[in-house]
Protein backbone atom coordinates (compact mmCIF):
# COMPACT_ATOMS: atom_id res chain seq x y z
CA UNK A 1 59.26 128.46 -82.66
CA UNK A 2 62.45 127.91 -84.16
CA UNK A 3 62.47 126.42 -87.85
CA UNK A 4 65.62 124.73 -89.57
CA UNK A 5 65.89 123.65 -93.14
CA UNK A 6 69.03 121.26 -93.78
CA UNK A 7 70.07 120.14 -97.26
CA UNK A 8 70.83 116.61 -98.52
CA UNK A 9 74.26 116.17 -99.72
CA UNK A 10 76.41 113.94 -102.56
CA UNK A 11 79.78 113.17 -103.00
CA UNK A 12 81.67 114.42 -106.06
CA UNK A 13 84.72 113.02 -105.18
CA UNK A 14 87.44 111.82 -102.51
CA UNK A 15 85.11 108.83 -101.48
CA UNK A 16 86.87 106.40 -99.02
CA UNK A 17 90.39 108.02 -98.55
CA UNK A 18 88.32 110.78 -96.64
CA UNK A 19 87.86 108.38 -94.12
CA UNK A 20 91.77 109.16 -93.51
CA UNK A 21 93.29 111.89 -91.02
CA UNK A 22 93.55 114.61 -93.61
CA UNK A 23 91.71 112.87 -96.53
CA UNK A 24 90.06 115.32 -98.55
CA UNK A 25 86.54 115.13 -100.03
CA UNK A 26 84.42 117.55 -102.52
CA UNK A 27 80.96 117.53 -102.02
CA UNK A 28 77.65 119.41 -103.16
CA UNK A 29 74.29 120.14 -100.72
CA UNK A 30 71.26 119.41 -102.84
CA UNK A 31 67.70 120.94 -102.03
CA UNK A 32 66.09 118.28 -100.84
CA UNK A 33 65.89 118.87 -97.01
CA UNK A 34 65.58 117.57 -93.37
CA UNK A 35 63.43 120.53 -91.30
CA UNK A 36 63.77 120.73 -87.54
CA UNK A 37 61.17 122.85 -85.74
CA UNK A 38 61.99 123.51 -81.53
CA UNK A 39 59.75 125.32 -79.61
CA UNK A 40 61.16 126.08 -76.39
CA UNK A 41 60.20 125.62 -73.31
CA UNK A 42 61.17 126.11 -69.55
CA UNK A 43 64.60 126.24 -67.87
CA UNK A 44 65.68 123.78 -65.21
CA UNK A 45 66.58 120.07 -65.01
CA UNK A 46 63.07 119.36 -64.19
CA UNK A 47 62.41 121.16 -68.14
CA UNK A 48 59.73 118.67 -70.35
CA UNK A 49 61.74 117.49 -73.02
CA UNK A 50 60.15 115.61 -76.14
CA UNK A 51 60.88 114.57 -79.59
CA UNK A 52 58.49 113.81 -82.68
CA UNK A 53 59.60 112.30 -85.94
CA UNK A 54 58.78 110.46 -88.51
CA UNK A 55 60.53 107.18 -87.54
CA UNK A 56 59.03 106.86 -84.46
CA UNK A 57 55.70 107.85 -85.17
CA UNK A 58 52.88 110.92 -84.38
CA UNK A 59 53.18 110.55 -80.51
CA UNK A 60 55.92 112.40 -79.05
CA UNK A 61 58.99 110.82 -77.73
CA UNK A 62 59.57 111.97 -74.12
CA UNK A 63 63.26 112.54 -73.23
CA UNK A 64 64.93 111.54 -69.63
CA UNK A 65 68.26 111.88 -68.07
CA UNK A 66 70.53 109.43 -66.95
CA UNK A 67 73.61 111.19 -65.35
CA UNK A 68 74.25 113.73 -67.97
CA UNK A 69 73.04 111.25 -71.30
CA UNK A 70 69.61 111.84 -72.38
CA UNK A 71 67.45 109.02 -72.39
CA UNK A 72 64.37 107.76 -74.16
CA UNK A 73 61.83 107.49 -71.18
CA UNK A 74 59.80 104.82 -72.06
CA UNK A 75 63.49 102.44 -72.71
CA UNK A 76 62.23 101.14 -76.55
CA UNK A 77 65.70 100.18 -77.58
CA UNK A 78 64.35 100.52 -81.46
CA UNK A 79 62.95 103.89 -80.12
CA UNK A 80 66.44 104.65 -78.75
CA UNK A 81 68.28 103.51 -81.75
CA UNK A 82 66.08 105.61 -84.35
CA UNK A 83 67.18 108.51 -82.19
CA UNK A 84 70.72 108.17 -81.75
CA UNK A 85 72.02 110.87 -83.27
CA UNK A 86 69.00 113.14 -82.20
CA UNK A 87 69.85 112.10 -78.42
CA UNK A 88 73.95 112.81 -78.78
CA UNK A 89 72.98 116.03 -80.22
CA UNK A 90 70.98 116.95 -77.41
CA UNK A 91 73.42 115.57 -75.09
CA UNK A 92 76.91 117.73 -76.38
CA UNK A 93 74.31 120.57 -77.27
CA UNK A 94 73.49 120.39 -72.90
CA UNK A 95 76.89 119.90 -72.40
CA UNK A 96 78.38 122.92 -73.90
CA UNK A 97 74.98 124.93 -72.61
CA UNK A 98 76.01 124.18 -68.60
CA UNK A 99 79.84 124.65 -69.59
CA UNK A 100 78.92 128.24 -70.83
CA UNK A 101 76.79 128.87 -67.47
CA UNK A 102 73.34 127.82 -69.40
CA UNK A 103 70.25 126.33 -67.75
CA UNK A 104 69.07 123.08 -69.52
CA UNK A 105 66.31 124.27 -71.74
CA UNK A 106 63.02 122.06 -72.39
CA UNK A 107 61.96 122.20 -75.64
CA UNK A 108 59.81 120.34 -78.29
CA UNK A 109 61.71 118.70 -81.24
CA UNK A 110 59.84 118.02 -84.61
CA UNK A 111 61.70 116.51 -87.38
CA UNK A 112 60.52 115.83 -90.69
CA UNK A 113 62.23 114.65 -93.60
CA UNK A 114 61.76 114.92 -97.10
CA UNK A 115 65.33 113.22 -98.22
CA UNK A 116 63.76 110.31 -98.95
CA UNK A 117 61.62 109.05 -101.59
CA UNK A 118 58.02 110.41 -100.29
CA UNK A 119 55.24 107.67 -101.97
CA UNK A 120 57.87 104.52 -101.11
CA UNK A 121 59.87 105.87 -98.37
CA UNK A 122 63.09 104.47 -100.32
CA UNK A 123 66.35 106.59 -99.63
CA UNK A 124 68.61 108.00 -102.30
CA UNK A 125 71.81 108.27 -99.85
CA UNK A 126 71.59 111.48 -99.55
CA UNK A 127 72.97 111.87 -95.81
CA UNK A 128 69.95 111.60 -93.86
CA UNK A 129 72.37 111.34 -90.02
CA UNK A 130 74.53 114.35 -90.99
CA UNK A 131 71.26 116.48 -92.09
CA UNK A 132 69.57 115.31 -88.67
CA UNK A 133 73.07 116.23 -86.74
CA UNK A 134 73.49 119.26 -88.14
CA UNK A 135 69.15 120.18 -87.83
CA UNK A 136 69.07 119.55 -84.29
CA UNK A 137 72.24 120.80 -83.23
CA UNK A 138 71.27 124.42 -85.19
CA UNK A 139 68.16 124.89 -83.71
CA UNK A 140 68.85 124.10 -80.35
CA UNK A 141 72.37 126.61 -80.35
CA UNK A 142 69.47 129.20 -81.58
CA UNK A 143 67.00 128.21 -78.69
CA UNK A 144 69.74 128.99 -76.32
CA UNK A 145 71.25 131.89 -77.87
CA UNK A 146 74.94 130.48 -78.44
CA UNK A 147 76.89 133.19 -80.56
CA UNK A 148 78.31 130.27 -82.58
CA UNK A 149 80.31 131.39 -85.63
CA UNK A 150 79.50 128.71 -88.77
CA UNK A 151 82.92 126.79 -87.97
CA UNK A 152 82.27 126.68 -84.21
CA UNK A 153 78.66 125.18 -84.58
CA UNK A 154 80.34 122.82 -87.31
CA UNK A 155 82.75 121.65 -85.18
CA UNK A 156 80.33 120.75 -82.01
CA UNK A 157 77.81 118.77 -85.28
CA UNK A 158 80.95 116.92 -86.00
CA UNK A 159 81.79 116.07 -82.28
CA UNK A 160 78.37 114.78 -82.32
CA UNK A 161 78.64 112.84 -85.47
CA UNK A 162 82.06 111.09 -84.27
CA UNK A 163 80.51 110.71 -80.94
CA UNK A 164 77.64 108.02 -82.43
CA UNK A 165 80.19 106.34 -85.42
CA UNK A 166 83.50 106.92 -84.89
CA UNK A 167 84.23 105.52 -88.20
CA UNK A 168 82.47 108.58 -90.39
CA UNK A 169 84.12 110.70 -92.59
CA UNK A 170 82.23 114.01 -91.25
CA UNK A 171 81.99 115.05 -94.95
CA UNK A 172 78.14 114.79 -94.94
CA UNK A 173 77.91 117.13 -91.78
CA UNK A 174 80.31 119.61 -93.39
CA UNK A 175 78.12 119.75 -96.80
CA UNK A 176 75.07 120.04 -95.14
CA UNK A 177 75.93 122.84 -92.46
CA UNK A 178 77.79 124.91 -95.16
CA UNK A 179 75.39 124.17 -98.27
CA UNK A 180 76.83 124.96 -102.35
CA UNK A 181 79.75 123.09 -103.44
CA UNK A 182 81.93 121.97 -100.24
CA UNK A 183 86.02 121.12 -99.99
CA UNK A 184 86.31 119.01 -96.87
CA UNK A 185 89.26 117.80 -94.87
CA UNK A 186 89.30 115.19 -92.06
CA UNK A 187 89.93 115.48 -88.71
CA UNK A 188 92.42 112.99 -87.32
CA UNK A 189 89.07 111.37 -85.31
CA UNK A 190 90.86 108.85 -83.01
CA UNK A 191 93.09 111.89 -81.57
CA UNK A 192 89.96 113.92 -81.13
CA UNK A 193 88.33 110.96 -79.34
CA UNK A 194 91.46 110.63 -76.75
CA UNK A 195 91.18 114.36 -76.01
CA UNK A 196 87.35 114.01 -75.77
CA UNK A 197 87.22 111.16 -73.11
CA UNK A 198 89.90 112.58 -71.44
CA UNK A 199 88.78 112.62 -66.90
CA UNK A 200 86.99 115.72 -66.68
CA UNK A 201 87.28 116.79 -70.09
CA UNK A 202 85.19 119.96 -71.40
CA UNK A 203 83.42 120.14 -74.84
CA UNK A 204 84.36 123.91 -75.44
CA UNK A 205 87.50 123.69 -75.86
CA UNK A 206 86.92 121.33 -78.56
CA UNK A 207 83.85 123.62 -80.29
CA UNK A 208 85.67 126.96 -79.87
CA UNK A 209 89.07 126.31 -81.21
CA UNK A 210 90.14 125.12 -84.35
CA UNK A 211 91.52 121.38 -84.89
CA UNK A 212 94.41 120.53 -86.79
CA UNK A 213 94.19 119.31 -89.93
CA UNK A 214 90.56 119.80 -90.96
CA UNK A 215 89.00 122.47 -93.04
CA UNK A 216 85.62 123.07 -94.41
CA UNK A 217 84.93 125.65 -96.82
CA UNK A 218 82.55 126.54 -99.87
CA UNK A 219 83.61 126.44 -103.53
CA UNK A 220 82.51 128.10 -106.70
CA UNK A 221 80.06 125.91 -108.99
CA UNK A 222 81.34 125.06 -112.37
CA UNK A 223 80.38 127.81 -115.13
CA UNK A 224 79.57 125.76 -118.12
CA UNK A 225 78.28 122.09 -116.51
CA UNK A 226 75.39 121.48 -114.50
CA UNK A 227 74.89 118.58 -112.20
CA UNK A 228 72.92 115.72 -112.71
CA UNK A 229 72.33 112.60 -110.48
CA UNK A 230 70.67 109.34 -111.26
CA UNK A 231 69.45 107.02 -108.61
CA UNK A 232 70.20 102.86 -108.67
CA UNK A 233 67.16 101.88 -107.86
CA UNK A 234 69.06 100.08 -104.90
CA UNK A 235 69.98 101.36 -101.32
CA UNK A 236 73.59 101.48 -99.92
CA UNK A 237 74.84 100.61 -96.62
CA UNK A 238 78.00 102.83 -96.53
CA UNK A 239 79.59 101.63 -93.23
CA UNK A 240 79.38 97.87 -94.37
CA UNK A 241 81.24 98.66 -97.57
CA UNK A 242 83.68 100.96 -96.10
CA UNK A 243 84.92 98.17 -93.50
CA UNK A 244 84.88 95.88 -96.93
CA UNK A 245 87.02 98.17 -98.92
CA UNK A 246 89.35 98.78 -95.64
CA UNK A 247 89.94 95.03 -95.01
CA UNK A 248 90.17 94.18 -98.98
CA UNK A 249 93.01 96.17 -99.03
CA UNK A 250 94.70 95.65 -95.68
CA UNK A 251 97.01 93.61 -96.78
CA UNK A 252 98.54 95.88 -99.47
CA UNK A 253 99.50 98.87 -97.31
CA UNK A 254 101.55 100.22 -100.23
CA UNK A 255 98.24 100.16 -102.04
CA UNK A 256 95.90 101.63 -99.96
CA UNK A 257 98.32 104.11 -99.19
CA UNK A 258 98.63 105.05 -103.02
CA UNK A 259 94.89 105.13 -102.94
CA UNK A 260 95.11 107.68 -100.64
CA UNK A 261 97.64 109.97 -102.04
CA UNK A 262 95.88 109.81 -105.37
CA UNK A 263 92.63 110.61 -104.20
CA UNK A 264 93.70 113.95 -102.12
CA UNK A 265 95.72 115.14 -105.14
CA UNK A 266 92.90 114.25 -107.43
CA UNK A 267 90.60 116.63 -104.61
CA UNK A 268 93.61 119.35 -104.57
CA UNK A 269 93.19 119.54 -108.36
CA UNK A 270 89.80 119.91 -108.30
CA UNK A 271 89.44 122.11 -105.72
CA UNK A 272 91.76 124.08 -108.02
CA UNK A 273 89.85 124.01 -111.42
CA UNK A 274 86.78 125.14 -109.53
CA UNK A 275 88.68 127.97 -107.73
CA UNK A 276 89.93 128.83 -110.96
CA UNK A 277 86.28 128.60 -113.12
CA UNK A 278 88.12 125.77 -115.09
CA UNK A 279 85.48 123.88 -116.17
CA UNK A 280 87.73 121.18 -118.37
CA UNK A 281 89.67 120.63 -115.28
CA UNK A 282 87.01 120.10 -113.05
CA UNK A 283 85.53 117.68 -115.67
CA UNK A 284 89.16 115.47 -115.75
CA UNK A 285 89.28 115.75 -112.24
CA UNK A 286 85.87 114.55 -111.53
CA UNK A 287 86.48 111.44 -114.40
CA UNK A 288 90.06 110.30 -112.47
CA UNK A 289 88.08 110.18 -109.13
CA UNK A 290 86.12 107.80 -110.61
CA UNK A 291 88.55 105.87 -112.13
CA UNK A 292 90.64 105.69 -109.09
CA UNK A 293 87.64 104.25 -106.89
CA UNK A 294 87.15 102.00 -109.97
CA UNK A 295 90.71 100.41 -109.53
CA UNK A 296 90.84 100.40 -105.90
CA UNK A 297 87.69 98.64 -105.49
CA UNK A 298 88.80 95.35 -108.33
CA UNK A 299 91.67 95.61 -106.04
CA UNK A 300 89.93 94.83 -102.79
CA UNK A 301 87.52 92.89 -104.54
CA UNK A 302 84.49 95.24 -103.87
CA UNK A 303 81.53 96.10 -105.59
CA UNK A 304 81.24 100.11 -105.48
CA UNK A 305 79.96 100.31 -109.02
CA UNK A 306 77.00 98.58 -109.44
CA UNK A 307 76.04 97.18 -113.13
CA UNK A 308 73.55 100.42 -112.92
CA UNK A 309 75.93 102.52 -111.49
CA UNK A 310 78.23 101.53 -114.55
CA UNK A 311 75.06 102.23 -117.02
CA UNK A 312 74.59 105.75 -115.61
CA UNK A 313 78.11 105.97 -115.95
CA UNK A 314 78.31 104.84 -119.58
CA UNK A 315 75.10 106.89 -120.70
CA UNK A 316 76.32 109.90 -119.13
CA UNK A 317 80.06 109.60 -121.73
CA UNK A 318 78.20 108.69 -124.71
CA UNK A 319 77.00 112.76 -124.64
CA UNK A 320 80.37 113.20 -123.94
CA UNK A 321 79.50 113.93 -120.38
CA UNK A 322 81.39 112.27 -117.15
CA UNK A 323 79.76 110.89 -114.54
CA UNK A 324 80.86 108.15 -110.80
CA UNK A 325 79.20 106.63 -108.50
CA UNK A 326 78.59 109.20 -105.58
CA UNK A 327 79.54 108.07 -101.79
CA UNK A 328 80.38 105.07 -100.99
CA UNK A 329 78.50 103.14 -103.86
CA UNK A 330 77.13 99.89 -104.07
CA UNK A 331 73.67 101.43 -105.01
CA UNK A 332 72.60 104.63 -104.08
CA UNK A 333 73.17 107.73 -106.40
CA UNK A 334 75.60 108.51 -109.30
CA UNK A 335 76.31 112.05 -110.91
CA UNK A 336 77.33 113.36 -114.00
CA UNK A 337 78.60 116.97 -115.14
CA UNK A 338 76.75 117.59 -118.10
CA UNK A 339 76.51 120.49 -120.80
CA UNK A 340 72.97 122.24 -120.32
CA UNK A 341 72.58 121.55 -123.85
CA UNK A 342 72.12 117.64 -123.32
CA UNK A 343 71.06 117.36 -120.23
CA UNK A 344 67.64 116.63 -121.09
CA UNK A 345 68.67 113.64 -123.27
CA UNK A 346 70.94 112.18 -120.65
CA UNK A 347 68.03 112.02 -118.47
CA UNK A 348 65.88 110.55 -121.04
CA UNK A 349 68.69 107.53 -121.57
CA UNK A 350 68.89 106.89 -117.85
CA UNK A 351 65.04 106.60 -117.67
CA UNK A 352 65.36 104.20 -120.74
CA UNK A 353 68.07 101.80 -118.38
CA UNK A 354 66.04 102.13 -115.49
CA UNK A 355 67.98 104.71 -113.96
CA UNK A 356 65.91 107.47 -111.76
CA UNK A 357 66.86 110.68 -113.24
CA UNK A 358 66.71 112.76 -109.26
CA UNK A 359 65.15 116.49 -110.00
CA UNK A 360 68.00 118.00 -107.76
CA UNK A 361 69.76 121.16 -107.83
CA UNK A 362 72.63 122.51 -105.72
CA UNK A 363 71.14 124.31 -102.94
CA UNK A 364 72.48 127.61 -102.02
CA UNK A 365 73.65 128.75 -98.82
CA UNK A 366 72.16 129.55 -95.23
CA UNK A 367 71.63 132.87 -96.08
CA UNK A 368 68.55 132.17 -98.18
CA UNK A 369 67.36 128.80 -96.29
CA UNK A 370 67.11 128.06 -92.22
CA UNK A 371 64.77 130.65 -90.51
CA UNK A 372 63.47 131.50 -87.10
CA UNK A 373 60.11 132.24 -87.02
């Protein structure tokens, strides 16, 4: 059996203008985590293949083919839609196998999660589709023995990712493949799409090369300042306020495109300070991220901070520490950067607003998590 552990993730900063070809994002895995468990099986296209998880219950989900898409057998369309990005995994996974002379493997695929809240089942937004991209995708490269390098096997999650919404950032696959503190750029997606549907185009090209304009890499944590992240108490729907924001602002190109610009060089300085061990920096940097998605958002006339996202917000400064609403708001999480030494307090005044005080910490990288056993 092959066993996968994939960490949450939250946005620090570069929310929304990531979304553009070269936007740039910072972002933290956290150790709460998404494991995927294969046991392989036979070789053929005859091979048993079968999925369990939590969202579609203890009996196993058997797989089918149609052409070279796999299928849910029984044709639940909820079935089908709780597995989407499970199936495209499987599906460029295959793809790139028979490109690199591979026979289709059959395997087992159990996926549990523990991102969410476990007594209510409530989710914290913290990137339960990129943890299940990137879960499936690792386990089944190590079923079939692809010598991936980390950026390859990043770039064929991504494909994946783009391949079921288009409209994603990717950030949340890059954070959760990579783990610690994470500086993402975009892709320009709708140029990787033309190039992907393409007649007779092949996936490896695509997974083996690197693609203008994006870069994933790891960052130093800050020295001094520790993370903290309050939950809402209400759930996001990211893609719904993304098209909001987009559309709000449609009309002001000038603005949006300001937006944009701001946000990268707000990234680009932060990336900096962190590079650097510049803890002040890092703080200002992490405060006019906030600020800018702040403005932006009266500007399109969207909600991304919540009253409670504004009380986390508020409680966090009044220890003099700096905290935003993580991801695309609405609900969801916030964070703050906080001083060790009043961390416990800050807690404390979010459980006296009602915010949910999350007992997260950054997790560290794949060398000490994701396993075969």
């Amino acid at each position: 059996m092959i066993s996968v552990e994939v960490p949450g993730k939250l946005y620090v900063a570069g929310e929304y203008a990531v979304l553009e070809p070269g936007g740039a994002a910072v972002l933290v895995a956290v150790d709460r985590y998404l494991t995927v468990e294969v046991t392989p099986g036979e070789r053929g296209p005859a091979a048993r293949r079968s999925v369990t998880t939590a969202r579609t219950g203890p009996r196993p989900v058997e797989l089918g083919r149609s052409g070279t898409k796999s299928v849910v057998v029984d044709e639940n369309l909820g079935t089908a839609a709780a597995l989407r990005h499970v199936l495209t995994a499987i599906e460029l996974v295959e793809r790139y196998a028979r490109e690199q002379g591979h026979e289709v493997l059959g395997f087992h695929l159990d996926i549990r999660s523990a991102l969410d809240d476990a007594g209510t089942g409530r989710k914290f937004g913290l990137g339960s589709s990129g943890a299940v991209t990137v879960g499936v995708v690792r386990a089944l490269a190590r079923a079939y023995g692809f010598a991936l390098p980390g950026d390859a096997l990043l770039r064929l999650a991504l494909l994946t990712a783009f391949t079921v919404d288009p409209r994603c950032s990717g950030g949340d696959v890059a954070a959760s493949m990579i783990g610690g503190w994470v500086a993402y750029r975009a892709p320009d997606r709708d140029r990787l799409a033309r190039e992907f549907a393409l007649p007779g185009a092949r996936i490896s090209p695509l997974v083996d090369r690197p693609w203008p304009g994006m870069s994933a890499r790891r960052l130093p944590a800050p020295r001094d300042v520790r993370l903290a992240v309050g939950w809402s108490g209400t759930p996001a729907v990211s893609s719904g306020l993304v098209e909001l924001l987009r559309r709000g602002v449609a009309g002001d190109t000038t603005a949006y495109a300001r937006f944009v610009a701001a946000s990268n060089s707000c990234v680009a300085t932060l990336v900096s300070a962190l590079e650097s061990g510049d803890d002040a920096s890092v703080v200002t940097a992490v405060a006019a991220a906030g600020a800018l998605l702040r403005a932006v958002s009266a500007l399109a006339g969207v909600v991304v901070e919540t009253a409670e996202l504004a009380t986390l917000r508020r409680s966090a400064e009044a220890l003099g520490a700096v905290a935003k609403s993580s991801g695309a708001g609405g609900g969801d999480c916030g964070i703050a950067l906080v001083a060790p030494a009043v961390a416990g307090q800050l807690r404390q005044r979010w459980r006296d607003t009602g915010i949910v005080p999350l007992e997260l910490q950054v997790h560290q990288p794949f060398s000490a998590k994701g396993h075969t056993r």
